[in-house]
C-alpha atoms as a PDB file:
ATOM      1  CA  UNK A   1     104.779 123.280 118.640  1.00  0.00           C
ATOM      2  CA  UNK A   2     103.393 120.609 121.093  1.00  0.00           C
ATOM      3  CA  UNK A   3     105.715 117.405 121.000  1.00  0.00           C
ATOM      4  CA  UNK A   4     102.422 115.595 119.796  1.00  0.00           C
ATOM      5  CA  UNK A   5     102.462 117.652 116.491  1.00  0.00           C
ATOM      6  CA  UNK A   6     106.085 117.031 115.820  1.00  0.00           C
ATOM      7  CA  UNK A   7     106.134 113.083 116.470  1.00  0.00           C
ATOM      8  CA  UNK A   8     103.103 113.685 113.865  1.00  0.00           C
ATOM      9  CA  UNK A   9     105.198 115.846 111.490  1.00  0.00           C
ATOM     10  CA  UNK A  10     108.476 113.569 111.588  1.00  0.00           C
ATOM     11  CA  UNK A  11     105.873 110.233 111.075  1.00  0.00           C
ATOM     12  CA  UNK A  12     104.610 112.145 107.840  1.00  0.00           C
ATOM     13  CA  UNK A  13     108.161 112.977 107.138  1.00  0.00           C
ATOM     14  CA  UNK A  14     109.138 109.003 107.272  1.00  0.00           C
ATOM     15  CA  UNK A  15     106.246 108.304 105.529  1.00  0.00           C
ATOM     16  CA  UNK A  16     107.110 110.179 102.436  1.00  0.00           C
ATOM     17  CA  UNK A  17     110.515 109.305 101.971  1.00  0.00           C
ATOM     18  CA  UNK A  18     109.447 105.413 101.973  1.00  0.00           C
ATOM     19  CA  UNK A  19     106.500 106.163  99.387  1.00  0.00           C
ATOM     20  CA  UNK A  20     108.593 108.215  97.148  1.00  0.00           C
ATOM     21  CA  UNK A  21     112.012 106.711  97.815  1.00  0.00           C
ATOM     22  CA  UNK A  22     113.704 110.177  98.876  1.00  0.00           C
ATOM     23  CA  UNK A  23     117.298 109.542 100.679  1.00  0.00           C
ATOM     24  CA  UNK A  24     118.943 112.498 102.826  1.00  0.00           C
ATOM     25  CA  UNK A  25     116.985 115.075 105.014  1.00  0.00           C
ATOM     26  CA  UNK A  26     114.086 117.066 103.327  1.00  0.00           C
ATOM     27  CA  UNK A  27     114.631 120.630 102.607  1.00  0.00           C
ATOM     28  CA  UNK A  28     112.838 123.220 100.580  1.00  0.00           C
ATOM     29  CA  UNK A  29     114.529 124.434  97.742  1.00  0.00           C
ATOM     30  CA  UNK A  30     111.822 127.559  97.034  1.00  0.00           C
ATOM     31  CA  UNK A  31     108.220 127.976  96.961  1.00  0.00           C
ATOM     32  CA  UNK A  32     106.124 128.409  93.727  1.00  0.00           C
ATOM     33  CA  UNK A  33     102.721 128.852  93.348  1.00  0.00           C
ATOM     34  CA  UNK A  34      99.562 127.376  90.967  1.00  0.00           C
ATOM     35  CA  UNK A  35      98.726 128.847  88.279  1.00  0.00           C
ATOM     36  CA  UNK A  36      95.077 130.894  89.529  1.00  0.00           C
ATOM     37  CA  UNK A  37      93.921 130.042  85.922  1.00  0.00           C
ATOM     38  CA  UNK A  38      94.483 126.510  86.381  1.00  0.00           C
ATOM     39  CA  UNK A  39      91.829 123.527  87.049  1.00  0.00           C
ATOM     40  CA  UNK A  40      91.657 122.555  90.276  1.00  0.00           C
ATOM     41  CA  UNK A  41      92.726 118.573  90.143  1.00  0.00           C
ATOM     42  CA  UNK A  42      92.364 115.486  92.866  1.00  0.00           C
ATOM     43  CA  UNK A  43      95.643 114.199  94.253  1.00  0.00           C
ATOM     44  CA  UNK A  44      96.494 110.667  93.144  1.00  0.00           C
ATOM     45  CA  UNK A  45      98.685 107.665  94.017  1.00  0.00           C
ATOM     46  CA  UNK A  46     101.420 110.165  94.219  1.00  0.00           C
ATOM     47  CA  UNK A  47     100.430 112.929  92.795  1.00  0.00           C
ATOM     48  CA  UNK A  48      99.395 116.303  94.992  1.00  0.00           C
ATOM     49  CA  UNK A  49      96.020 117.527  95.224  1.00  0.00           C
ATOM     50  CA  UNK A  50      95.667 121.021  93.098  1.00  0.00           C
ATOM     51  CA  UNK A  51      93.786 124.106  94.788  1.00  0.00           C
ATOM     52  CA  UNK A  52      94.474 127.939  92.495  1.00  0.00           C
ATOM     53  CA  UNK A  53      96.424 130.357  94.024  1.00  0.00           C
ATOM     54  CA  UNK A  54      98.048 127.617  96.692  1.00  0.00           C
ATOM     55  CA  UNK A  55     101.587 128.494  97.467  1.00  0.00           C
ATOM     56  CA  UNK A  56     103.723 124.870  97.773  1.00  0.00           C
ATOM     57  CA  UNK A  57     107.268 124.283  98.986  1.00  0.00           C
ATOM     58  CA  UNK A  58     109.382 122.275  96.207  1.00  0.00           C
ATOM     59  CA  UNK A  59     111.159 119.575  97.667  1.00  0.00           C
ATOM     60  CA  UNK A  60     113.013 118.076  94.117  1.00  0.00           C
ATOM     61  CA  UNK A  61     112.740 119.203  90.393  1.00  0.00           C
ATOM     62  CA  UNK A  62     112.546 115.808  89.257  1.00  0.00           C
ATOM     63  CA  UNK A  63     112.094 115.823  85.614  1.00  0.00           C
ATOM     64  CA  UNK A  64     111.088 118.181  82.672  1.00  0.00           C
ATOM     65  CA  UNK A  65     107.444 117.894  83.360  1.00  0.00           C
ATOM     66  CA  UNK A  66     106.601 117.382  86.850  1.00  0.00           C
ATOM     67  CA  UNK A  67     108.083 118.619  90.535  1.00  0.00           C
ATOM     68  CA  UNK A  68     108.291 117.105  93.983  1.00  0.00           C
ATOM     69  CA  UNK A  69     106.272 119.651  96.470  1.00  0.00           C
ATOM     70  CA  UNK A  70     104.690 119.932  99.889  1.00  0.00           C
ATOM     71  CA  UNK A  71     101.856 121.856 100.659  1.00  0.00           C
ATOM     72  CA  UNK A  72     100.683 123.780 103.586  1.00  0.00           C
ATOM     73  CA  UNK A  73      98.930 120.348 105.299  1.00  0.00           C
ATOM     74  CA  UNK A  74     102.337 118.923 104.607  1.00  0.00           C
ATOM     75  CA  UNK A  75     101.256 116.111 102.355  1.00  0.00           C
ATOM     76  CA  UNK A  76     103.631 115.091  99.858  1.00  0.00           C
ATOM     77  CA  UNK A  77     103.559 114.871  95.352  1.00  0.00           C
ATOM     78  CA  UNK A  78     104.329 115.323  92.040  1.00  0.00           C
ATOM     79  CA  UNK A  79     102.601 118.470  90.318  1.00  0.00           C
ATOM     80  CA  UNK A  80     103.099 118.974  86.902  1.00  0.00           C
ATOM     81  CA  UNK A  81     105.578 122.212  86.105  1.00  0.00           C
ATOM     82  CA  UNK A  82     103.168 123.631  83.628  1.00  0.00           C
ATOM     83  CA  UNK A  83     100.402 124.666  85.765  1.00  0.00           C
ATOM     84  CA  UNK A  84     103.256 126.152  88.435  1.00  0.00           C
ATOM     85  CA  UNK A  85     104.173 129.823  88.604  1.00  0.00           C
ATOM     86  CA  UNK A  86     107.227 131.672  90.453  1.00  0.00           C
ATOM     87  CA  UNK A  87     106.590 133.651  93.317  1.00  0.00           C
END
């Protein structure tokens, strides 16, 4: 990894804990994956963009209906836990 593409990865890091308020150093609890019969959805404010079959890294279980994931462009949301599948 060039040290231009990890300045770029730590900005993104410090980024995301300011927009979504997270304290402590980011680490990836497992990986899950969308549901391949789900509807493919547009990220939000602060929610993640959906694509089937996409494998994301959960960063938090935050509450009963959504989680805190990463995917592989390492952009930052909440996806809801009902369209989310264990690997």
């Amino acid at each position: 990894m060039t040290l231009k593409a990890c300045k770029k990865e730590e900005k993104m890091d410090r980024e995301f804990q300011k927009k979504f308020k997270f304290e402590g150093s980011i680490k990836v609890l497992t990986q899950m994956m969308v549901d391949p019969a789900a509807t493919e959805k547009r990220g939000g404010a602060k929610n993640l963009p959906l694509r089937r079959g996409e494998i994301l890294d959960v960063i938090q279980f935050t509450n009963q209906e959504q989680i805190l994931c990463r995917n592989s462009q390492r952009r930052y949301g909440y996806v809801p836990r009902a369209v989310m599948l264990p690997l």
